[in-house]
PDB file of N, CA and C in Angstrom:
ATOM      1  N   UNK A   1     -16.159  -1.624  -2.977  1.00  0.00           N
ATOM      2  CA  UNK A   1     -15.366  -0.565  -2.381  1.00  0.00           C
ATOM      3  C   UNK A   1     -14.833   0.351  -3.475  1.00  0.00           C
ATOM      4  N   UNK A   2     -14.925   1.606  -3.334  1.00  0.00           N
ATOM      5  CA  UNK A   2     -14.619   2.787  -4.017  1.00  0.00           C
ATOM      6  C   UNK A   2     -13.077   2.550  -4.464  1.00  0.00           C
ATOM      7  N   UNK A   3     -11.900   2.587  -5.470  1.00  0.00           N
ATOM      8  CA  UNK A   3     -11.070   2.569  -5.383  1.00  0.00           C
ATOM      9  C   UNK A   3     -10.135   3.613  -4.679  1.00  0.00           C
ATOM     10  N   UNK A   4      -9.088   3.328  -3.873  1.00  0.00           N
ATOM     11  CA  UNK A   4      -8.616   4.161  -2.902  1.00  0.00           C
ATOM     12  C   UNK A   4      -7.428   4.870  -3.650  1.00  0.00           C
ATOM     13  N   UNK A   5      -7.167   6.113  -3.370  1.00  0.00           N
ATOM     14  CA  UNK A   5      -5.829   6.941  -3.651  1.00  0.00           C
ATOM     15  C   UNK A   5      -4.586   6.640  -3.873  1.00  0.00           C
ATOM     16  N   UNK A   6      -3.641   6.508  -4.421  1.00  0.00           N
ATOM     17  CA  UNK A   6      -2.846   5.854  -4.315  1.00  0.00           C
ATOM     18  C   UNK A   6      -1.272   7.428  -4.530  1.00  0.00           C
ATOM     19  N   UNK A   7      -0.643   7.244  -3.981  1.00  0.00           N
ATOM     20  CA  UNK A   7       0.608   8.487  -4.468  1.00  0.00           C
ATOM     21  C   UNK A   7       1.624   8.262  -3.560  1.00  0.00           C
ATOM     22  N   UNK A   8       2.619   8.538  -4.172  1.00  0.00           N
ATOM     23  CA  UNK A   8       4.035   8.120  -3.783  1.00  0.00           C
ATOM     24  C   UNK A   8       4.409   9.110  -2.366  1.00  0.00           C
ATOM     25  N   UNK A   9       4.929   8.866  -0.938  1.00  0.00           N
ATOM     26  CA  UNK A   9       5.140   9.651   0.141  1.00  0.00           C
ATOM     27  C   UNK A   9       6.133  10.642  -0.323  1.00  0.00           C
ATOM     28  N   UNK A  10       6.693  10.640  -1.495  1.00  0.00           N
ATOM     29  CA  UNK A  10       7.423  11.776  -1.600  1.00  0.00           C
ATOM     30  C   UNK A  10       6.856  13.180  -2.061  1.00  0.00           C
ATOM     31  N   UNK A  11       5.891  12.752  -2.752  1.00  0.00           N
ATOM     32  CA  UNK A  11       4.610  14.312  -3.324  1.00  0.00           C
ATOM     33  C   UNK A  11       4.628  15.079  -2.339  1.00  0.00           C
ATOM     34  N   UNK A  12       4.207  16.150  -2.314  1.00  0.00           N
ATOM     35  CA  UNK A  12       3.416  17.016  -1.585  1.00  0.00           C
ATOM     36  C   UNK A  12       2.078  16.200  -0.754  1.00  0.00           C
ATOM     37  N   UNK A  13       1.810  16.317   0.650  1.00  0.00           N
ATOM     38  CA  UNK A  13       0.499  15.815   0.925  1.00  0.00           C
ATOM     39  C   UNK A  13      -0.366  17.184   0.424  1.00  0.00           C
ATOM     40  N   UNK A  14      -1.838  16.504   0.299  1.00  0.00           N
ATOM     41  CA  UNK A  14      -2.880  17.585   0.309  1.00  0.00           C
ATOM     42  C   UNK A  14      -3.918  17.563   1.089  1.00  0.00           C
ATOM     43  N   UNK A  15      -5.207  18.124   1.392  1.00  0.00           N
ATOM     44  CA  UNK A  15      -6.347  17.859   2.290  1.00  0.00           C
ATOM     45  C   UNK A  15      -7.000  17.214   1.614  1.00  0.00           C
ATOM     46  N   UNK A  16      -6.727  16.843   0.210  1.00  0.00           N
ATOM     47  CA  UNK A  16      -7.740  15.929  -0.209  1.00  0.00           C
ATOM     48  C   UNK A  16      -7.218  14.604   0.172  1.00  0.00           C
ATOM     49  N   UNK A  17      -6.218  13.951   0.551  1.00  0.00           N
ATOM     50  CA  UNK A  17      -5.320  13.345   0.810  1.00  0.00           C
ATOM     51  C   UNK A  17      -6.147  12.339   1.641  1.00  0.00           C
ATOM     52  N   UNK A  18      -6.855  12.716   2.449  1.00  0.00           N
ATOM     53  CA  UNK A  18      -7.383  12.527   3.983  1.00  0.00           C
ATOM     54  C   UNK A  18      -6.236  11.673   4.763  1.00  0.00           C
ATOM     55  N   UNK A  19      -7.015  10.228   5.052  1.00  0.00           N
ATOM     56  CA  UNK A  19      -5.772   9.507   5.848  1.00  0.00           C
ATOM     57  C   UNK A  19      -4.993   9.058   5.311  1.00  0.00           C
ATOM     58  N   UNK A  20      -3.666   9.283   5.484  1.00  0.00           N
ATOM     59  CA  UNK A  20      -2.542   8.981   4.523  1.00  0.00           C
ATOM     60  C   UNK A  20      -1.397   7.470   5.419  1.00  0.00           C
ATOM     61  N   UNK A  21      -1.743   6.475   4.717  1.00  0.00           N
ATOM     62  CA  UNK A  21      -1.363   5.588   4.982  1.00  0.00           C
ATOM     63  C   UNK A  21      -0.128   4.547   4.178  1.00  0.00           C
ATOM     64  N   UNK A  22       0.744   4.971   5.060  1.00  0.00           N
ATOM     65  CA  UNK A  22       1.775   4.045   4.366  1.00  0.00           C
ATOM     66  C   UNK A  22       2.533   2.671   4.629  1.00  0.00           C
ATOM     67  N   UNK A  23       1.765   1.710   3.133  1.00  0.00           N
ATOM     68  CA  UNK A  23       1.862   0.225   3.146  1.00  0.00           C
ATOM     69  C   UNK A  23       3.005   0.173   2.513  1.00  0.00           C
ATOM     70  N   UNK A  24       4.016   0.060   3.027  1.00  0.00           N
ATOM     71  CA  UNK A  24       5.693  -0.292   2.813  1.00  0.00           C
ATOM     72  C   UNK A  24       6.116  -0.681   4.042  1.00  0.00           C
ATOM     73  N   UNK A  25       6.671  -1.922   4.156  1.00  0.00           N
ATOM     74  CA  UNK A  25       7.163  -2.565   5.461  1.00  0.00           C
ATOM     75  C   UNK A  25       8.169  -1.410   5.475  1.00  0.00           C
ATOM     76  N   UNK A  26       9.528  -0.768   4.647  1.00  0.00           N
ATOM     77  CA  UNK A  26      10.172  -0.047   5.253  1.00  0.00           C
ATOM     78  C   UNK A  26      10.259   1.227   4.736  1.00  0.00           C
ATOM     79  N   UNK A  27      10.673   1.749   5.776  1.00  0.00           N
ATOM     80  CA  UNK A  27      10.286   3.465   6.169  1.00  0.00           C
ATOM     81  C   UNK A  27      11.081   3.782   4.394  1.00  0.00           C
ATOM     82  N   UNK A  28      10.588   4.821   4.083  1.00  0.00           N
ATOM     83  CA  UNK A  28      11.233   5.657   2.955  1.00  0.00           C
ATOM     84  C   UNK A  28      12.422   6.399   2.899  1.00  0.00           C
ATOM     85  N   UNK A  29      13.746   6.185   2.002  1.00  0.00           N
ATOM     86  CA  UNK A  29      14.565   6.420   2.315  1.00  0.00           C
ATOM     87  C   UNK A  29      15.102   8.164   2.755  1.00  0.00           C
ATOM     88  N   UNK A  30      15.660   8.640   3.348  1.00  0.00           N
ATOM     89  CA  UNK A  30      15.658  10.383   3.055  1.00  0.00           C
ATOM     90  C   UNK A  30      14.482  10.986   3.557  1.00  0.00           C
ATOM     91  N   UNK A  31      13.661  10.328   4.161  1.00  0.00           N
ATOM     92  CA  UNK A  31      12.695  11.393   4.169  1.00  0.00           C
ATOM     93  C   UNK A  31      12.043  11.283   5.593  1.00  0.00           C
ATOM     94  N   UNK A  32      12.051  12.483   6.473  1.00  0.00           N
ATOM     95  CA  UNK A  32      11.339  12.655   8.010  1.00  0.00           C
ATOM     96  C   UNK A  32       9.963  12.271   7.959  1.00  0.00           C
ATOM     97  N   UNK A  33       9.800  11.674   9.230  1.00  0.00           N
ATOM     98  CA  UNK A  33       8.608  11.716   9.347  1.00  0.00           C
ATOM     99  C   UNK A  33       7.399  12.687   9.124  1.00  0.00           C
ATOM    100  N   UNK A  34       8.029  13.729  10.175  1.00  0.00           N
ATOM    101  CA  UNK A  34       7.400  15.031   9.253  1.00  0.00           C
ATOM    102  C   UNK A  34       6.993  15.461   8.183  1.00  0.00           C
ATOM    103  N   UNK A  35       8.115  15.601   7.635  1.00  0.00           N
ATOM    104  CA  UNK A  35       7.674  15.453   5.736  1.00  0.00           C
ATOM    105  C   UNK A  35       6.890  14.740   5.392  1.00  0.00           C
ATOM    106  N   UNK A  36       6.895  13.153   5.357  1.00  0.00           N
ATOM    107  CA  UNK A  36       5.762  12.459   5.049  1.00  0.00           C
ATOM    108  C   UNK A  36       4.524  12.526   5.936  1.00  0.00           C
ATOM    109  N   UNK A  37       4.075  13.092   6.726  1.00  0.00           N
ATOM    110  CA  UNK A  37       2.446  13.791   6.811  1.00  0.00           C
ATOM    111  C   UNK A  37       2.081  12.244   7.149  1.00  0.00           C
ATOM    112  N   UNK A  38       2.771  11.069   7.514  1.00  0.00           N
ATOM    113  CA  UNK A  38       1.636   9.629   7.036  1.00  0.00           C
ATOM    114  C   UNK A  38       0.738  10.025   8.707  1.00  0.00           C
ATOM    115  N   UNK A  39      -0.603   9.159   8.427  1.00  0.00           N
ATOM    116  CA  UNK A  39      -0.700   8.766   9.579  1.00  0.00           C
ATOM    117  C   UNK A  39      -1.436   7.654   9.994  1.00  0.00           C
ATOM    118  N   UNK A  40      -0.348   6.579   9.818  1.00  0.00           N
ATOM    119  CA  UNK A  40      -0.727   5.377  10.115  1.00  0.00           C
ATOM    120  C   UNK A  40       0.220   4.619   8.712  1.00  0.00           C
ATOM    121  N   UNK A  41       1.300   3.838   9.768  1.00  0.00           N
ATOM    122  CA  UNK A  41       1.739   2.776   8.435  1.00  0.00           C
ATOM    123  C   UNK A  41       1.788   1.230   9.534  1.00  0.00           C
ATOM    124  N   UNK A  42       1.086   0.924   8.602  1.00  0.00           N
ATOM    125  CA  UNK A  42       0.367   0.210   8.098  1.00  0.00           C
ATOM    126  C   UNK A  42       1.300  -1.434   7.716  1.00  0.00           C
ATOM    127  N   UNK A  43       2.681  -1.337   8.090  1.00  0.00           N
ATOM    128  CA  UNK A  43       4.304  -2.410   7.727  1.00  0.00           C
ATOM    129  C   UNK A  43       3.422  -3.792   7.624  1.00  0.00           C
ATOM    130  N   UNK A  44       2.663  -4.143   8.015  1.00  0.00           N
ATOM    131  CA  UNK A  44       2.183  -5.485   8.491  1.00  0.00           C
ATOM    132  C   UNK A  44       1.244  -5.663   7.417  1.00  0.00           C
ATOM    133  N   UNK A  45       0.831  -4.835   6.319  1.00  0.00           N
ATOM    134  CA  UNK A  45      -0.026  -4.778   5.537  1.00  0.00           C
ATOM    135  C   UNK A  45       0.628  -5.177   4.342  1.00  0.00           C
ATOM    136  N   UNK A  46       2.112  -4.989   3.937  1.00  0.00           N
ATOM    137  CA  UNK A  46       3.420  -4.859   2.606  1.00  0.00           C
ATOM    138  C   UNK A  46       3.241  -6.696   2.659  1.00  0.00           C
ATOM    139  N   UNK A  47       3.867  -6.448   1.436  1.00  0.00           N
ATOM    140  CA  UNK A  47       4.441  -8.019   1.136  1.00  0.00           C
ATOM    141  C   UNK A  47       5.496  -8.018   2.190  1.00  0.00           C
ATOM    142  N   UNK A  48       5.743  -9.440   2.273  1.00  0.00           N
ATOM    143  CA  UNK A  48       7.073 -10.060   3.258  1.00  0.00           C
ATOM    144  C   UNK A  48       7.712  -9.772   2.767  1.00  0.00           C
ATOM    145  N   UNK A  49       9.184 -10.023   3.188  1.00  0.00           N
ATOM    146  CA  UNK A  49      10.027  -9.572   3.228  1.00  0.00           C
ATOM    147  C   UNK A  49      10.805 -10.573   1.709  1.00  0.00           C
ATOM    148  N   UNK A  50      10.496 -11.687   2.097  1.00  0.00           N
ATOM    149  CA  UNK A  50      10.968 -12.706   1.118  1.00  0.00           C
ATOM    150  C   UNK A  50      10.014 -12.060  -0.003  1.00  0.00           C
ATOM    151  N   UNK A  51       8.944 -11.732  -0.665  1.00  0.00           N
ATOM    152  CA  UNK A  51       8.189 -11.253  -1.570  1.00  0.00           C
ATOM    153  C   UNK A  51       8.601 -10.657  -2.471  1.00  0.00           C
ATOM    154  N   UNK A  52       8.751  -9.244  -1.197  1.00  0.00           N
ATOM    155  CA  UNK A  52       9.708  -8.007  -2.081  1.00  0.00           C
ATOM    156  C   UNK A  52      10.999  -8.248  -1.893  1.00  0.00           C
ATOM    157  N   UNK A  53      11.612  -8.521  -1.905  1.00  0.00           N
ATOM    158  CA  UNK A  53      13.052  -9.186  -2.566  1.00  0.00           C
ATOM    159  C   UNK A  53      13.218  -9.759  -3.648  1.00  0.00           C
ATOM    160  N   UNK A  54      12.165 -10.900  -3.634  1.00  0.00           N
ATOM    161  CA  UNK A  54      12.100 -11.490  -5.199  1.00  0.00           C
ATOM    162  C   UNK A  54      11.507 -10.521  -6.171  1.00  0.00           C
ATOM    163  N   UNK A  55      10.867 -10.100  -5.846  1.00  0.00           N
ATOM    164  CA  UNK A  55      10.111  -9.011  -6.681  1.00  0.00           C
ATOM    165  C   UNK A  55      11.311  -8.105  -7.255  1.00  0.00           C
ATOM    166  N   UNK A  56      11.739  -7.546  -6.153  1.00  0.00           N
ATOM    167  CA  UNK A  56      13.068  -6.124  -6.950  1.00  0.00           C
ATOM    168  C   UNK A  56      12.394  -5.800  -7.482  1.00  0.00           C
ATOM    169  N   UNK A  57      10.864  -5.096  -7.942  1.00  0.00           N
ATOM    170  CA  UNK A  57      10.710  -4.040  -8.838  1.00  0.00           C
ATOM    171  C   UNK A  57      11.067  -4.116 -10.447  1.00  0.00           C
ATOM    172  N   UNK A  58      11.208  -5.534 -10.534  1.00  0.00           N
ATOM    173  CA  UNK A  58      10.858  -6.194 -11.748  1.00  0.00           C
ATOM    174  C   UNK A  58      10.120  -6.285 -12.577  1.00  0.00           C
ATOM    175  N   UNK A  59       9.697  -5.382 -13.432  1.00  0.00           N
ATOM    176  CA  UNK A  59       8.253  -5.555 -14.447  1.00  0.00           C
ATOM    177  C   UNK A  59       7.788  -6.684 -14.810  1.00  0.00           C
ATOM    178  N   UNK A  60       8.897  -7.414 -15.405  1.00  0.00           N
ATOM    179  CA  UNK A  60       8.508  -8.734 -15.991  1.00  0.00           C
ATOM    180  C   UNK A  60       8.018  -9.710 -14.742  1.00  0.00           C
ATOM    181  N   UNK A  61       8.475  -9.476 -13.501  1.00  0.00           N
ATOM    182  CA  UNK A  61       7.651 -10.144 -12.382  1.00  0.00           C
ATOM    183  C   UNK A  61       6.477 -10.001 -11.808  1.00  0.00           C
ATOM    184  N   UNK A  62       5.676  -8.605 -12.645  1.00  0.00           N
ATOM    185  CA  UNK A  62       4.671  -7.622 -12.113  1.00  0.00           C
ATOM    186  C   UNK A  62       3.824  -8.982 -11.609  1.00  0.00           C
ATOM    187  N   UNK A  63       2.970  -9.603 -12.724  1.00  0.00           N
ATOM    188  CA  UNK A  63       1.852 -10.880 -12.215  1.00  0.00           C
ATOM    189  C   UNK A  63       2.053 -11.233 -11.572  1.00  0.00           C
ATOM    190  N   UNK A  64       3.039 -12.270 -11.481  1.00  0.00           N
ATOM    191  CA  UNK A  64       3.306 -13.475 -10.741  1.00  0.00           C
ATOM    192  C   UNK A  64       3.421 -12.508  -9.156  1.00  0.00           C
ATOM    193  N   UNK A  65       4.061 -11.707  -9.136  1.00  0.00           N
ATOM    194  CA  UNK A  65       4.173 -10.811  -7.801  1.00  0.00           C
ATOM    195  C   UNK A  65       2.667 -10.557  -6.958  1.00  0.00           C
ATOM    196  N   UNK A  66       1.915 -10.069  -8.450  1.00  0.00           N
ATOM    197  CA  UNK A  66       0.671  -9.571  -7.378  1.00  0.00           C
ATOM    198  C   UNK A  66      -0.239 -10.799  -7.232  1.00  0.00           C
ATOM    199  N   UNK A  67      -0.366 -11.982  -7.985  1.00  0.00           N
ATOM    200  CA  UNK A  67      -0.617 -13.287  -7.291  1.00  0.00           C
ATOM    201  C   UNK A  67      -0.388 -13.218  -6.107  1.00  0.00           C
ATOM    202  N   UNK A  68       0.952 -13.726  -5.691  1.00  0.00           N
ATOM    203  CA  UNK A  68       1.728 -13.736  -4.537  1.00  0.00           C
ATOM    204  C   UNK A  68       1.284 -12.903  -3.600  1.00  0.00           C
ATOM    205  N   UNK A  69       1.389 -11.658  -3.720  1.00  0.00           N
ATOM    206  CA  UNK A  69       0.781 -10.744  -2.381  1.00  0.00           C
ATOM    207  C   UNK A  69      -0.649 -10.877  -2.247  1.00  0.00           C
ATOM    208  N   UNK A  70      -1.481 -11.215  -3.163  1.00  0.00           N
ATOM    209  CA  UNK A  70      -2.855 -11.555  -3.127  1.00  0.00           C
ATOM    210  C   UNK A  70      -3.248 -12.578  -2.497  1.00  0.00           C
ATOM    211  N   UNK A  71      -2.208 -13.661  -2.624  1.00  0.00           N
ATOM    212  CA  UNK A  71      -2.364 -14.753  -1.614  1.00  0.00           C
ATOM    213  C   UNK A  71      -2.106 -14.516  -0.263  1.00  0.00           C
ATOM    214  N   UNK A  72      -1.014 -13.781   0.148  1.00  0.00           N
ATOM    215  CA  UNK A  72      -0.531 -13.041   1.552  1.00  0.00           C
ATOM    216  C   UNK A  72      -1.381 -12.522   1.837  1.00  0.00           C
ATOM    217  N   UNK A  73      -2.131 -11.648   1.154  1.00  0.00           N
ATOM    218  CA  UNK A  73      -3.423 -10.790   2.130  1.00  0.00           C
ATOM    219  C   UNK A  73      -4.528 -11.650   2.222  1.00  0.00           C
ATOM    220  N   UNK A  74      -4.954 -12.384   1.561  1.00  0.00           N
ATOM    221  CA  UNK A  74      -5.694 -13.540   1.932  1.00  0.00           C
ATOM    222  C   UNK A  74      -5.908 -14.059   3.324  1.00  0.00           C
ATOM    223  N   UNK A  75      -4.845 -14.094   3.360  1.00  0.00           N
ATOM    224  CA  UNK A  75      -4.225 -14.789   5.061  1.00  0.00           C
ATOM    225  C   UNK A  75      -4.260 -13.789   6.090  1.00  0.00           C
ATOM    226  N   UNK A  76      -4.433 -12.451   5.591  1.00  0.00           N
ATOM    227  CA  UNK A  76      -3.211 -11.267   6.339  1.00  0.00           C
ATOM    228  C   UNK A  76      -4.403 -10.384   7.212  1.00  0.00           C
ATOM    229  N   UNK A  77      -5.789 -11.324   8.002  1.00  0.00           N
ATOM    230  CA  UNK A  77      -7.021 -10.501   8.284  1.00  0.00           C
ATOM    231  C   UNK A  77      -7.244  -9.358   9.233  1.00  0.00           C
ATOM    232  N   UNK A  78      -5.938  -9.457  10.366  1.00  0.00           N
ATOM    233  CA  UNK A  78      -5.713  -8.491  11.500  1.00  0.00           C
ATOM    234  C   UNK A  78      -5.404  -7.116  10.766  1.00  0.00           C
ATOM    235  N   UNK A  79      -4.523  -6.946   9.373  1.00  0.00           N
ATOM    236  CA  UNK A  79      -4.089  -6.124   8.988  1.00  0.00           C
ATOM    237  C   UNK A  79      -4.482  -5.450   7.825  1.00  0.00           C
ATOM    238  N   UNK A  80      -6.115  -6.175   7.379  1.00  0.00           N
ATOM    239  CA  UNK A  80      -6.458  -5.640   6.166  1.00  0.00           C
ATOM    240  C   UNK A  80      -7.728  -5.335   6.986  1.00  0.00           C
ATOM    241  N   UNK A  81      -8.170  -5.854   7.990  1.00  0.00           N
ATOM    242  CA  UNK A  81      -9.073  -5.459   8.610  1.00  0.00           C
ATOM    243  C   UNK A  81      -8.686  -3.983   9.348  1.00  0.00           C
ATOM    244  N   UNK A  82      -7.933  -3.627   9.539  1.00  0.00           N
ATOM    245  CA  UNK A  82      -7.065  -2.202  10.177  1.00  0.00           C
ATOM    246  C   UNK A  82      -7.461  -1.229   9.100  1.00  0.00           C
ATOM    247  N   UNK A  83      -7.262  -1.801   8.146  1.00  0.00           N
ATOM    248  CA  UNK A  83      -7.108  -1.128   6.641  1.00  0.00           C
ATOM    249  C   UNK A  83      -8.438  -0.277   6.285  1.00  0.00           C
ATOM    250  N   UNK A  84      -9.242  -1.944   6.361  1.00  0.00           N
ATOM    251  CA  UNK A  84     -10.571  -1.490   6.034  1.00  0.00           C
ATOM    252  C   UNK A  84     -11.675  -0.587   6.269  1.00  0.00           C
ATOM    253  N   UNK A  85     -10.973  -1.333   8.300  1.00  0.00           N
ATOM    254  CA  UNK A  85     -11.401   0.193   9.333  1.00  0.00           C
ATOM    255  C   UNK A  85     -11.228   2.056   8.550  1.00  0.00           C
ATOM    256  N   UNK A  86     -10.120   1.846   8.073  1.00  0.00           N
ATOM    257  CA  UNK A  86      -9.476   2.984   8.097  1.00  0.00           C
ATOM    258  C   UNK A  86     -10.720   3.948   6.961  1.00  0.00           C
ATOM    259  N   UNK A  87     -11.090   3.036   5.908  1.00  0.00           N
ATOM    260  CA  UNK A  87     -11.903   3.600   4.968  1.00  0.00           C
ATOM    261  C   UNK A  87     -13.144   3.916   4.956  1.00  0.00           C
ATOM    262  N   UNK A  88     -13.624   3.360   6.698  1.00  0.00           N
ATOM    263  CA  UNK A  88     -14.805   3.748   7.069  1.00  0.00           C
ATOM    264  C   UNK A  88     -15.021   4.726   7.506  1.00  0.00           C
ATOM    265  N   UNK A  89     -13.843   5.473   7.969  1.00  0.00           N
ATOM    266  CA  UNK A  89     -13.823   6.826   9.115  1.00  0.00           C
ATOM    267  C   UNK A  89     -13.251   7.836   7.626  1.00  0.00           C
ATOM    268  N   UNK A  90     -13.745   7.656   6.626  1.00  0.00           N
ATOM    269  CA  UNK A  90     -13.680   8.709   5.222  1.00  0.00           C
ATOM    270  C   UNK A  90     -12.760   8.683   4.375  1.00  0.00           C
ATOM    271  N   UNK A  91     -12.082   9.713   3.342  1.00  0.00           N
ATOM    272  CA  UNK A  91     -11.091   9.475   2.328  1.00  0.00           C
ATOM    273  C   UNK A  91      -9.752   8.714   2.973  1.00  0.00           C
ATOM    274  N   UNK A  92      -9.197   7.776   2.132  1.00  0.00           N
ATOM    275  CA  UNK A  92      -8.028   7.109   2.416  1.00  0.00           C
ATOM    276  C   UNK A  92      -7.245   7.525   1.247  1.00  0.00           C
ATOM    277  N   UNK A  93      -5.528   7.457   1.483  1.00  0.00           N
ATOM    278  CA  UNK A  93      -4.558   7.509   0.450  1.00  0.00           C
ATOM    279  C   UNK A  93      -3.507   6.214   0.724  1.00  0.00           C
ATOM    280  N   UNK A  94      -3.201   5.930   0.103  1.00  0.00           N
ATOM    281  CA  UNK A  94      -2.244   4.561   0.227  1.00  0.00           C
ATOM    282  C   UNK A  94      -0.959   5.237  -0.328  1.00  0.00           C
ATOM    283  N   UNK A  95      -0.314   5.341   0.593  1.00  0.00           N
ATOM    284  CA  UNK A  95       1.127   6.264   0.027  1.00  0.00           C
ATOM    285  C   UNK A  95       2.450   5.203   0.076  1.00  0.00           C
ATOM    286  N   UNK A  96       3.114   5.303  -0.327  1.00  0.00           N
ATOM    287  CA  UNK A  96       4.234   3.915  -1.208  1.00  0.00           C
ATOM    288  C   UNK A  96       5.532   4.738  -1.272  1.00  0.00           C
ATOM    289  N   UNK A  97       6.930   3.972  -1.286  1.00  0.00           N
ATOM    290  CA  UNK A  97       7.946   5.081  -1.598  1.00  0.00           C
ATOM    291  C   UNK A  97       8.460   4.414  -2.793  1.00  0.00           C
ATOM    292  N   UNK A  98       7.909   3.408  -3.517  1.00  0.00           N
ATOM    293  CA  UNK A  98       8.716   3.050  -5.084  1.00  0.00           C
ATOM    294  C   UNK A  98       8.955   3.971  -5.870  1.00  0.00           C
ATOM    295  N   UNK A  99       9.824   3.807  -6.785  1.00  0.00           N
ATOM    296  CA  UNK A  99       9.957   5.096  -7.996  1.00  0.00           C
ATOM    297  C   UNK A  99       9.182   4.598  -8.932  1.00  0.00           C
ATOM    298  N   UNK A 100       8.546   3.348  -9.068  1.00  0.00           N
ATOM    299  CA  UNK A 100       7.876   3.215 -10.184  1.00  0.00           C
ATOM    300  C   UNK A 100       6.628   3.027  -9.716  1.00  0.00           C
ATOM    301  N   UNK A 101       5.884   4.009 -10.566  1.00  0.00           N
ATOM    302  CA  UNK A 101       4.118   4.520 -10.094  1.00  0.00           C
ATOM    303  C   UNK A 101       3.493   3.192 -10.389  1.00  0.00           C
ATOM    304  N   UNK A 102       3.933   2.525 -11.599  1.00  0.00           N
ATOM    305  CA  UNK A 102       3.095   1.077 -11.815  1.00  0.00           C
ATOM    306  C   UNK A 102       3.180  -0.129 -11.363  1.00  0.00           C
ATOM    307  N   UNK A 103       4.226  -0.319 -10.566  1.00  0.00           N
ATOM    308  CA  UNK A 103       4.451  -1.622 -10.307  1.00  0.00           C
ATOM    309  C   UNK A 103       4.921  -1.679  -9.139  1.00  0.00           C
ATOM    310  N   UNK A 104       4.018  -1.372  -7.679  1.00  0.00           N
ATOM    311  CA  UNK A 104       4.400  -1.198  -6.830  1.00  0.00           C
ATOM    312  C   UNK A 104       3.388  -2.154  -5.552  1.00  0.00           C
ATOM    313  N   UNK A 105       3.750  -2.221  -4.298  1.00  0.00           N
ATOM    314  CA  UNK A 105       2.862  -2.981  -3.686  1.00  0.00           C
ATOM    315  C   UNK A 105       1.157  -1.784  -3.619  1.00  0.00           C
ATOM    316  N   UNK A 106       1.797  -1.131  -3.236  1.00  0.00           N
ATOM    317  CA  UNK A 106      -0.172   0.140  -2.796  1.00  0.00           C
ATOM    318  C   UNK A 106      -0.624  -0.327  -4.400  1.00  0.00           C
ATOM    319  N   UNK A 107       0.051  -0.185  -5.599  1.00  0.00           N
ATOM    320  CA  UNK A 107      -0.941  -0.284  -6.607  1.00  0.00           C
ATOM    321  C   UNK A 107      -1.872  -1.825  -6.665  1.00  0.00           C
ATOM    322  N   UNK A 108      -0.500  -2.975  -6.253  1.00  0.00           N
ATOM    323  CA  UNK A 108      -1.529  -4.381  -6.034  1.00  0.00           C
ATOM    324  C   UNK A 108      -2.989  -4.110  -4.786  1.00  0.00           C
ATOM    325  N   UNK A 109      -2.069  -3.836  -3.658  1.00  0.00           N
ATOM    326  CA  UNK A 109      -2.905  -3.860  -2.833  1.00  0.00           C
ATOM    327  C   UNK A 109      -4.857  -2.970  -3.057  1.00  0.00           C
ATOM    328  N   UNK A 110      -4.405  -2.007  -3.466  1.00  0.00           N
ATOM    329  CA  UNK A 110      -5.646  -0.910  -4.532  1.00  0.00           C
ATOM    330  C   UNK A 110      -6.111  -1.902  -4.861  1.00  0.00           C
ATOM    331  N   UNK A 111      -5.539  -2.743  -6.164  1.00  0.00           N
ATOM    332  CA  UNK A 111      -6.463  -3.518  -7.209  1.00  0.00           C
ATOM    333  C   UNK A 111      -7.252  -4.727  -5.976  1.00  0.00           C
ATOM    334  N   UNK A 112      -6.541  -5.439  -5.397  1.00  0.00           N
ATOM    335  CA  UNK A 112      -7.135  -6.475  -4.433  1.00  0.00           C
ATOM    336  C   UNK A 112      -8.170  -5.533  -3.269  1.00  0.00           C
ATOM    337  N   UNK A 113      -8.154  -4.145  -3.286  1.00  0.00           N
ATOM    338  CA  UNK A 113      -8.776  -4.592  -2.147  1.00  0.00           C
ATOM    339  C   UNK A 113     -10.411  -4.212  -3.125  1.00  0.00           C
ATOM    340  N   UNK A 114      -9.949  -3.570  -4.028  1.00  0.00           N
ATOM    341  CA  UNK A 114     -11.371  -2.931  -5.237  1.00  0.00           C
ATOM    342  C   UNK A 114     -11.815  -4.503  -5.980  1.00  0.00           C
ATOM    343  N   UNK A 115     -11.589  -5.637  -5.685  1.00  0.00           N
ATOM    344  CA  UNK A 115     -11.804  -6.611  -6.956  1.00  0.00           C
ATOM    345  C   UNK A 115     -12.077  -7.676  -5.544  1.00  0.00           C
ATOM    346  N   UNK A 116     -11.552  -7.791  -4.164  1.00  0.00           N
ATOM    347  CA  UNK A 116     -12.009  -8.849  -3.025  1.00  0.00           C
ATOM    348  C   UNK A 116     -13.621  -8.939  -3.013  1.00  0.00           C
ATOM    349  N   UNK A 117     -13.821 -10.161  -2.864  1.00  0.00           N
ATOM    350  CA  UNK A 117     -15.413 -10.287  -2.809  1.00  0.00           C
ATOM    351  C   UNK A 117     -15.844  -9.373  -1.706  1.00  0.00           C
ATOM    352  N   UNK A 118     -15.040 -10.019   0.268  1.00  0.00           N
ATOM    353  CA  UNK A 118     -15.719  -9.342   1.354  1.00  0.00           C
ATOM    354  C   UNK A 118     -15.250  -7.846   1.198  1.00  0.00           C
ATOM    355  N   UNK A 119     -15.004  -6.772   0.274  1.00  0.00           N
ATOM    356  CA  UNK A 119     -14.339  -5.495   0.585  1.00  0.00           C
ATOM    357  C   UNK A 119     -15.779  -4.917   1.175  1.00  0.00           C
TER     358      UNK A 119
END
């Protein structure tokens, strides 16, 4: 699988954008729906709830974190299968509301779904 788009829901959307999908169990703070352009999120796709909590956006937790959600999507087939759908019907963006571009769930999820054997 092609690696997918990845950019924070606060950018500007663009048409290169195509389907703009946002994997964050919760909505982004400040910002309308409108504004964020998403279409299709995707909540059931994020780490649990217990996950990202421990996580906090912890660098030094980056690994051990994306282990962890790698094991969750493992399990997680109703909702990565949604996903997968999504990349068949043309360009996908995985849009995220972290402030940090590197260490976020869309960037794990990107790497797992570009490195899964069945992608």
């Amino acid at each position: 699988m092609k690696p997918p788009r990845i950019k924070r829901v606060y950018e500007a959307p663009a048409a290169s954008d195509g389907t703009r999908i946002l994997v964050d169990r919760l909505w982004p703070r400040g910002l309308s729906k409108e504004k964020a352009h998403v279409d299709l999120w995707l909540k059931t796709i994020a780490p649990s709830t217990e996950l990202r909590k421990w996580f906090g956006h912890e660098p030094e937790r980056w690994d051990e974190f994306r282990r962890r959600y790698q094991t969750e999507l493992e399990t997680n087939t109703e909702a990565v299968g949604e996903l997968k759908a999504a990349f068949g019907k043309g360009p996908v963006t995985l849009v995220y509301g972290a402030r940090d571009e590197a260490h976020n769930d869309a960037v794990a999820l990107a790497e797992w779904l570009t490195t899964s054997v069945d992608s």
